[in-house]
N, C-alpha and C. Protein backbone atom coordinates (compact mmCIF):
# COMPACT_ATOMS: atom_id res chain seq x y z
N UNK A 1 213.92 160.63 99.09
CA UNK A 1 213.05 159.66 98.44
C UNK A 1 213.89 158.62 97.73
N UNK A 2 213.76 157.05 98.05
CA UNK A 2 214.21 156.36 96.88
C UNK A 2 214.27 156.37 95.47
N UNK A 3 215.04 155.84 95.05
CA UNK A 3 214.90 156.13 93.81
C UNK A 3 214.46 154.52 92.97
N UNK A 4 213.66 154.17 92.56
CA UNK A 4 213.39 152.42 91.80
C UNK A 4 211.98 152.49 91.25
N UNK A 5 211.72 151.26 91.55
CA UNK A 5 210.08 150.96 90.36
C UNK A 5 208.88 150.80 91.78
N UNK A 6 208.42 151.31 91.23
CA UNK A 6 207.09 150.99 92.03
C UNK A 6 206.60 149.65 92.03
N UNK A 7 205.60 149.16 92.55
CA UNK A 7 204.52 147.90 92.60
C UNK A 7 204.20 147.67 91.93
N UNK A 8 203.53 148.19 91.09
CA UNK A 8 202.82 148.34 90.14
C UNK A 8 203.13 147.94 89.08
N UNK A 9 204.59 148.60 88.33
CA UNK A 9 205.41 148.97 87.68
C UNK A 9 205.94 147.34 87.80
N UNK A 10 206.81 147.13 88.53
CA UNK A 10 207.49 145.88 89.37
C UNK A 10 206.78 144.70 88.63
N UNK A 11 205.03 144.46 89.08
CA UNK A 11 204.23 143.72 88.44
C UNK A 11 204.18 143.53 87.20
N UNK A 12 203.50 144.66 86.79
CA UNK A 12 203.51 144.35 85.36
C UNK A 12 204.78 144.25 84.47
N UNK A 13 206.68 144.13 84.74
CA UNK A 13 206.98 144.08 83.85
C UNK A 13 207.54 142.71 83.68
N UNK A 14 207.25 142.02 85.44
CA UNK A 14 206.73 140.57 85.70
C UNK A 14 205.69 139.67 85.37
N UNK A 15 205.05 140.48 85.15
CA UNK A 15 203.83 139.52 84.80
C UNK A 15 203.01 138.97 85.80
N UNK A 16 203.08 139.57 86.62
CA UNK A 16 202.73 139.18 88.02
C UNK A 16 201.10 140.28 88.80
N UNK A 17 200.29 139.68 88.94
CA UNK A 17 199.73 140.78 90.14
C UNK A 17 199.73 141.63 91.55
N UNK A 18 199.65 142.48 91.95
CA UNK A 18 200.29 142.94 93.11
C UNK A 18 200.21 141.51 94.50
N UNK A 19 198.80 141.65 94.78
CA UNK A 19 198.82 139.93 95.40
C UNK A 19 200.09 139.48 95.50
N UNK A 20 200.30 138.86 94.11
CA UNK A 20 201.40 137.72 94.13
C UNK A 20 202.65 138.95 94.86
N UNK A 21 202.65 139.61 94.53
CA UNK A 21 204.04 140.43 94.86
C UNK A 21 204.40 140.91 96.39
N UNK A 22 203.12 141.29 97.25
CA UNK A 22 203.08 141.20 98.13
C UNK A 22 202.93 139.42 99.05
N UNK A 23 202.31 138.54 98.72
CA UNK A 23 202.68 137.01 99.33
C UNK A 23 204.04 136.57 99.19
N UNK A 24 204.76 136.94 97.78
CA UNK A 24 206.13 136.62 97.41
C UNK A 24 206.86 137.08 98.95
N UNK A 25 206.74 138.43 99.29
CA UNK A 25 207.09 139.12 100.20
C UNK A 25 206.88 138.80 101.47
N UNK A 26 205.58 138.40 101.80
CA UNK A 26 204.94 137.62 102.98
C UNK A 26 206.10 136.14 102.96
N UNK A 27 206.30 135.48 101.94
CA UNK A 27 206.89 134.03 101.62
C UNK A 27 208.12 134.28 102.01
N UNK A 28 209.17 135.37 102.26
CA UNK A 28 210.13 135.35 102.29
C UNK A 28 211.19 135.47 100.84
N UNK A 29 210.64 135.06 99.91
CA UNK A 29 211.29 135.14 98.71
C UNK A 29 211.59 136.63 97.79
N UNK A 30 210.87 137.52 98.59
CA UNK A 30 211.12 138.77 97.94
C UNK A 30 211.49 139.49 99.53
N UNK A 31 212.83 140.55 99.31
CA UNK A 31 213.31 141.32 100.02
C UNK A 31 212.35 142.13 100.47
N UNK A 32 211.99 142.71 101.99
CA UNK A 32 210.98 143.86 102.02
C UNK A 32 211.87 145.12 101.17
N UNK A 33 210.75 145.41 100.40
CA UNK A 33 211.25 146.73 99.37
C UNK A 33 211.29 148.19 100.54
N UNK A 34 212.33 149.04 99.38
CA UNK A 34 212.34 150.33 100.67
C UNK A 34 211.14 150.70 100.32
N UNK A 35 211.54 152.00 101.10
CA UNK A 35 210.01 152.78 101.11
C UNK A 35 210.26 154.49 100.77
N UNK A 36 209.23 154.96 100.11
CA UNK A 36 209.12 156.53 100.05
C UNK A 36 209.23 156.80 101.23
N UNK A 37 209.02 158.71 101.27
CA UNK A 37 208.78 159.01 102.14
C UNK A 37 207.35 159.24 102.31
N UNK A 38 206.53 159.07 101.44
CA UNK A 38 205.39 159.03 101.28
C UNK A 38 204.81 157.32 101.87
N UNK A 39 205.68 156.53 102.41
CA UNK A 39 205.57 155.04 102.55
C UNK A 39 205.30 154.11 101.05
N UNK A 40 205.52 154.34 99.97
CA UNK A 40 205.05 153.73 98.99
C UNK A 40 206.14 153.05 98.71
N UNK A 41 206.04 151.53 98.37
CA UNK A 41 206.77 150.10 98.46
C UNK A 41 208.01 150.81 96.60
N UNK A 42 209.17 150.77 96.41
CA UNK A 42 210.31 150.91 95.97
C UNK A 42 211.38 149.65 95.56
N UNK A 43 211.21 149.08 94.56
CA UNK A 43 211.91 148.17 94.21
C UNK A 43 213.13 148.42 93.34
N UNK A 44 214.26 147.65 93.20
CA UNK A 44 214.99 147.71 91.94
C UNK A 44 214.76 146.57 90.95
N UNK A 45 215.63 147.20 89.87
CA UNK A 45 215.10 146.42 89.01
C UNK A 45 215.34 145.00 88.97
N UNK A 46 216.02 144.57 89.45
CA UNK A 46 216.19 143.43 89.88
C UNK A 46 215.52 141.97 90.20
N UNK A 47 214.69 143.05 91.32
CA UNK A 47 213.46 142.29 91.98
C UNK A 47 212.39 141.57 90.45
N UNK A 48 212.16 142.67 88.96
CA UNK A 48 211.56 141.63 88.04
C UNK A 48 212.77 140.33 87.64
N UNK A 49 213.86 140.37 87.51
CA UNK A 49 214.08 139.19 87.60
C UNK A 49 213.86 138.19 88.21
N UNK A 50 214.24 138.55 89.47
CA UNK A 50 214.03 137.57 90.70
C UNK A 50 211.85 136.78 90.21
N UNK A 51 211.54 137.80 90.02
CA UNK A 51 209.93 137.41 89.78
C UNK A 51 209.97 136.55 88.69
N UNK A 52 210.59 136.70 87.62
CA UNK A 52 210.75 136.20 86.33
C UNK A 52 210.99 134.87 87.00
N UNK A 53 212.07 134.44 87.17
CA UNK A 53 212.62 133.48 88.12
C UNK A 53 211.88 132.52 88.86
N UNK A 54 211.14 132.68 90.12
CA UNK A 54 210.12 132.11 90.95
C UNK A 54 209.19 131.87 89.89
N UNK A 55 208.75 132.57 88.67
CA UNK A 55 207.55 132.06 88.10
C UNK A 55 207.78 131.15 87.27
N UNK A 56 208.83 131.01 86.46
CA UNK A 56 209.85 130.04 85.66
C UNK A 56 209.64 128.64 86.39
N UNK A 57 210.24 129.04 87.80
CA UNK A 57 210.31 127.88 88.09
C UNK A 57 209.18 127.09 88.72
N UNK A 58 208.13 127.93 89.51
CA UNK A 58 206.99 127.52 89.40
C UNK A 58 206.23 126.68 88.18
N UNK A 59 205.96 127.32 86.94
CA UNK A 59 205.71 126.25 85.76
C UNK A 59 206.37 125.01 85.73
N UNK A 60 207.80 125.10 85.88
CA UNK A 60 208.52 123.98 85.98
C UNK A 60 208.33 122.70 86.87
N UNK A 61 207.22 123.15 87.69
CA UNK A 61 206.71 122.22 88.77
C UNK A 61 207.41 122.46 90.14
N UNK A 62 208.30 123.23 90.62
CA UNK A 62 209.04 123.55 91.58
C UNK A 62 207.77 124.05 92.90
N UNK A 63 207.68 123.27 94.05
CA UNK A 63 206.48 124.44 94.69
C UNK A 63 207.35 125.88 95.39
N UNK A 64 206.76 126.51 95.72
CA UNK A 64 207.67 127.87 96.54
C UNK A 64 208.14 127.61 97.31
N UNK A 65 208.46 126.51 98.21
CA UNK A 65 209.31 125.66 98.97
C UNK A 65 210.53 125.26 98.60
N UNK A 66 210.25 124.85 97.69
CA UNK A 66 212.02 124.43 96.81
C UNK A 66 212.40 125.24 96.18
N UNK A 67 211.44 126.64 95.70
CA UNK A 67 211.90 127.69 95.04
C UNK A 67 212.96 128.68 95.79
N UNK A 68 212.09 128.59 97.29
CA UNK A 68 212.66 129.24 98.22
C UNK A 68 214.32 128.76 98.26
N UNK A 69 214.25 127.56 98.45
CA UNK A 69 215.45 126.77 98.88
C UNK A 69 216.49 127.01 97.60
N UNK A 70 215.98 126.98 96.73
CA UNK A 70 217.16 126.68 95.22
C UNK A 70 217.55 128.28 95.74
N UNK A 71 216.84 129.55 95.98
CA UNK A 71 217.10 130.76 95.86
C UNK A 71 218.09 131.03 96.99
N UNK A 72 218.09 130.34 97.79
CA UNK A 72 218.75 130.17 99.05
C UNK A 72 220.31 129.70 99.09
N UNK A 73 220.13 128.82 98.43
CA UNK A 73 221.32 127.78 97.93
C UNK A 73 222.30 128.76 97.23
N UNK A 74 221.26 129.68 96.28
CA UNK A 74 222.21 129.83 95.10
C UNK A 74 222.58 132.06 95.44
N UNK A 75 221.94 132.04 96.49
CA UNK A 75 222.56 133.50 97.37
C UNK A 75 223.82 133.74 97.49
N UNK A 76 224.26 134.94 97.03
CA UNK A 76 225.78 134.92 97.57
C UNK A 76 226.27 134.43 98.82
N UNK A 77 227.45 134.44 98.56
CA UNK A 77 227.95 134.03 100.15
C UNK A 77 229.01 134.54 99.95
N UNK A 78 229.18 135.45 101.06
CA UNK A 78 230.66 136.26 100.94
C UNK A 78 231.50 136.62 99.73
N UNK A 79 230.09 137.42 98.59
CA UNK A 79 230.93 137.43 97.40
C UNK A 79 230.76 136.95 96.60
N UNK A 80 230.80 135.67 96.79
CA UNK A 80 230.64 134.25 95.56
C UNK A 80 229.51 133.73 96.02
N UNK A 81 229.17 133.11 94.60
CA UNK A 81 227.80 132.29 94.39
C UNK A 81 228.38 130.84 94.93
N UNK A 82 227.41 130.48 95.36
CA UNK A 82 227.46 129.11 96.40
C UNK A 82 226.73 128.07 95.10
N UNK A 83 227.23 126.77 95.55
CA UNK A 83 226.31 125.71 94.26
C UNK A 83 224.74 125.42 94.81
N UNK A 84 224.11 125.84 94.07
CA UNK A 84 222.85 125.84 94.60
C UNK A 84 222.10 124.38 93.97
N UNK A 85 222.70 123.70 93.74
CA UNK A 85 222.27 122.23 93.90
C UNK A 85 221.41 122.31 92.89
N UNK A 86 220.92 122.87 91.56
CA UNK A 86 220.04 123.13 90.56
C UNK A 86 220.03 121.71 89.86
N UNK A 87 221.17 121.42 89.52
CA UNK A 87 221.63 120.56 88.61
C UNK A 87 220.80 118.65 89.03
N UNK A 88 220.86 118.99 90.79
CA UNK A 88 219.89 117.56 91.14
C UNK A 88 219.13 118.09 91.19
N UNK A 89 218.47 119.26 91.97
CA UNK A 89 217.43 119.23 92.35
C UNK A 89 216.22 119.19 90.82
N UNK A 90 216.81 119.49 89.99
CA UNK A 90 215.76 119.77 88.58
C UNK A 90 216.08 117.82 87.76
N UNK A 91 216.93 117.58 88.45
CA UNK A 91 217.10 116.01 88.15
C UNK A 91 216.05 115.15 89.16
N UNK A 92 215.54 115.33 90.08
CA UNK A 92 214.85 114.78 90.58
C UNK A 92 213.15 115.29 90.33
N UNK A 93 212.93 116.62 89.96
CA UNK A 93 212.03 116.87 89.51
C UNK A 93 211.32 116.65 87.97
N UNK A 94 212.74 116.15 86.96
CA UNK A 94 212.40 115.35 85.87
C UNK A 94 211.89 113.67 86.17
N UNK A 95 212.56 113.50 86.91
CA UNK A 95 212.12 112.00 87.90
C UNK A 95 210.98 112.05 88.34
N UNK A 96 210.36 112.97 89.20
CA UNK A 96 208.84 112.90 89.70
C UNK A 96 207.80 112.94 88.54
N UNK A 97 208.44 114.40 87.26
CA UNK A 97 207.55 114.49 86.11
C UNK A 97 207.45 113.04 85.65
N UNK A 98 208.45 112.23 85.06
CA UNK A 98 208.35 111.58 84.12
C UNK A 98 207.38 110.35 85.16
N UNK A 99 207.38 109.89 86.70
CA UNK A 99 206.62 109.28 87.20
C UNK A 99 205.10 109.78 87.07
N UNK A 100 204.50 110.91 87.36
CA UNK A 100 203.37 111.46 86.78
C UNK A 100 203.02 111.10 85.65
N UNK A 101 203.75 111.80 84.68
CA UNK A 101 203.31 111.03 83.32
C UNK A 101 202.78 109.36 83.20
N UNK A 102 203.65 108.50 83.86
CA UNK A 102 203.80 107.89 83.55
C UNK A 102 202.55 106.93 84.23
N UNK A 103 201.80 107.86 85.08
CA UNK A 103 200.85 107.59 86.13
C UNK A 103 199.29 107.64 85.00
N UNK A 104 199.63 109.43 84.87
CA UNK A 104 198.42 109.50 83.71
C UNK A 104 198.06 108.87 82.80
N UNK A 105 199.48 107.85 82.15
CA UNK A 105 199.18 106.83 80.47
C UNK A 105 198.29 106.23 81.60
N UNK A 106 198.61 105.14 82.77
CA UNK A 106 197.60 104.38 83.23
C UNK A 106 196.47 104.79 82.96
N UNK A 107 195.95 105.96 83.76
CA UNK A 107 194.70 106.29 83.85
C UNK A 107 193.92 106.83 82.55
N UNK A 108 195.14 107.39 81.80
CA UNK A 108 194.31 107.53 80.38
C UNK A 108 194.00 106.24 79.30
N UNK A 109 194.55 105.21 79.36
CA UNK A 109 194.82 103.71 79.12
C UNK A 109 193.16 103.44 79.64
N UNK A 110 193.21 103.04 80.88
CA UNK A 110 191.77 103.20 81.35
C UNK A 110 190.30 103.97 81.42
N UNK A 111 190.54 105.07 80.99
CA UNK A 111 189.51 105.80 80.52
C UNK A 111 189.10 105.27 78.99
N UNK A 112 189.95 105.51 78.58
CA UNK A 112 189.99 104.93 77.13
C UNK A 112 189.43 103.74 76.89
N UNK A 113 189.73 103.14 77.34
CA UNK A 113 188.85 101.64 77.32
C UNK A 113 187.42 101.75 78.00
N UNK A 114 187.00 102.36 78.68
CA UNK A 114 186.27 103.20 79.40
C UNK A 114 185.10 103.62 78.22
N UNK A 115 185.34 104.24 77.63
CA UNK A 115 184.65 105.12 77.15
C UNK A 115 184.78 104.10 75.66
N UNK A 116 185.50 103.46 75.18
CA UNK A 116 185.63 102.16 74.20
C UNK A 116 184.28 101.11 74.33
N UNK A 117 184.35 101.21 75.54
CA UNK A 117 183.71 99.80 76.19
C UNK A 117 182.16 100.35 75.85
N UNK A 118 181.83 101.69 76.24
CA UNK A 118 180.37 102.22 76.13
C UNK A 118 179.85 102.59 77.62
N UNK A 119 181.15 102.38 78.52
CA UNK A 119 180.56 102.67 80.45
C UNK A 119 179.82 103.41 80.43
N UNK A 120 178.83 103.53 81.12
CA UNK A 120 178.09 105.15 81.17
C UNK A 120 177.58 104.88 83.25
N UNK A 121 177.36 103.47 83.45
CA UNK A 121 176.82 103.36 84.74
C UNK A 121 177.77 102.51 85.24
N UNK A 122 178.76 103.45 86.78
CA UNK A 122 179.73 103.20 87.31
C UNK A 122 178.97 101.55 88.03
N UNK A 123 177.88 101.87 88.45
CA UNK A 123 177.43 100.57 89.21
C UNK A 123 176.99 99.33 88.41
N UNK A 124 176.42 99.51 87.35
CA UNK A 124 176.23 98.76 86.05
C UNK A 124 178.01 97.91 85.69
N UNK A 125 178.59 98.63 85.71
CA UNK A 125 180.38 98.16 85.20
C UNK A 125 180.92 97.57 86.20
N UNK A 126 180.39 97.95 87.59
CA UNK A 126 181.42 97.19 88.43
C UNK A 126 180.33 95.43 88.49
N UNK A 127 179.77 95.55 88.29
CA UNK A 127 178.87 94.29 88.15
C UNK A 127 179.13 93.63 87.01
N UNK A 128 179.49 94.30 85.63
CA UNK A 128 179.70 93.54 84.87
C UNK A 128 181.63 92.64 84.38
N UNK A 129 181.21 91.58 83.80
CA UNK A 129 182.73 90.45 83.83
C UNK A 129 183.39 91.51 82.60
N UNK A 130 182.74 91.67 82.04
CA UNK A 130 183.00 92.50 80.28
C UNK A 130 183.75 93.88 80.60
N UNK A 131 183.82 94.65 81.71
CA UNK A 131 183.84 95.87 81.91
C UNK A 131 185.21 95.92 82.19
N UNK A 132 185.88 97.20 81.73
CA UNK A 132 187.01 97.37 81.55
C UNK A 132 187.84 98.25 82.38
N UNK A 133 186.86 98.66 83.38
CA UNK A 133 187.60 99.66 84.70
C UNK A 133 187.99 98.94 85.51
N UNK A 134 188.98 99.57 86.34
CA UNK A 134 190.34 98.62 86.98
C UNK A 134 189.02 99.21 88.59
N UNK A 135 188.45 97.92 89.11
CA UNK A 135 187.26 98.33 90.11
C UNK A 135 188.29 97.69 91.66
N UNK A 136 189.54 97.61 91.21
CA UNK A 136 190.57 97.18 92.15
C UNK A 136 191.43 98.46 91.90
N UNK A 137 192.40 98.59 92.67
CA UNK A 137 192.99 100.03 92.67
C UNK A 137 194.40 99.66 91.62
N UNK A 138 194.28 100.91 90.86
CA UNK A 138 195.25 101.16 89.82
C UNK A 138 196.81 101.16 90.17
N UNK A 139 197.39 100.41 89.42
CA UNK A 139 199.02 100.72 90.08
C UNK A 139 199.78 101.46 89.22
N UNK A 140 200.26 103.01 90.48
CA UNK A 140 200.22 103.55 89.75
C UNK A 140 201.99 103.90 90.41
N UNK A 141 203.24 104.06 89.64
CA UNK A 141 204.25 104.70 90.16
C UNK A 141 204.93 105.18 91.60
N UNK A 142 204.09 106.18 91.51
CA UNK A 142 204.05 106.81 92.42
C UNK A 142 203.92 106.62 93.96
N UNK A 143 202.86 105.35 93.87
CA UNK A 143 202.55 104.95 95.01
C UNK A 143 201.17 105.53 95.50
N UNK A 144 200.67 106.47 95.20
CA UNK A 144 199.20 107.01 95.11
C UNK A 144 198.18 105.96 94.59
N UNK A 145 196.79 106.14 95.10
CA UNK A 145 195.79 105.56 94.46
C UNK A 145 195.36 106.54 93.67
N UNK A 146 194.69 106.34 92.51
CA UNK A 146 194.23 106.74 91.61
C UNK A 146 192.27 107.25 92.15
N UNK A 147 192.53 107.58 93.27
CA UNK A 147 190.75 107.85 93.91
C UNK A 147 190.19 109.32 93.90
């Protein structure tokens, strides 16, 4: 019989639900765990870091795509840790944040005046000269419409 943490166990000291622990697994980002001889899934302890980790960086805005990849990057390689490119890749993701943000002042800028103004009837405002919604598309950073 192996010897490690169960699923269960694994989860909760992640913070995680089994779900997530099994898709992590489906995703590639979690090792298939051994097994009993009873077949019951066997982790080390490890694996809650690794969870700790993916969820970290998830909040951080990272999708499981680049999570995958940073985890990839930063895998041993013969021994030694390889540069897992953290240092841009979280530099370009302060770059996208601070464009978001910088998307939302628009649209909160505009609500605000919005709700200043007294709008209540979208069709009423686009008819009126006085009305303060952008009834042309918002420019926004990013390059997205605001729809």
């Amino acid at each position: 019989m192996s010897v490690g943490l169960r699923a269960g166990q694994v989860a909760a000291a992640a913070g995680v639900n089994l779900q997530t622990l099994r898709y992590y697994e489906r995703r590639g980002l979690l090792a298939a765990p051994d097994r009993t001889l009873g077949g019951h899934r066997v982790y080390s302890g490890e694996v809650v870091t690794l969870l700790r980790v993916i969820k970290t960086a998830q909040r951080l805005g990272f999708t499981l795509a680049e999570v995958a990849d940073l985890l990839e990057a930063g895998a041993h390689h013969h021994g030694r840790r390889v540069d897992a490119g953290l240092q841009a890749r979280a530099a370009a993701k302060l770059a996208e944040v601070d464009r978001k943000i910088a998307d939302l002042e628009v649209i909160r800028d505009a609500l605000r005046q919005a709700v200043d103004a007294g709008c209540d009837d979208l069709i009423a405002c686009a008819e009126s000269p006085c009305c303060p919604l952008p009834f042309t598309e918002l420019v926004l950073t990013t390059g997205d419409r605001a729809d």
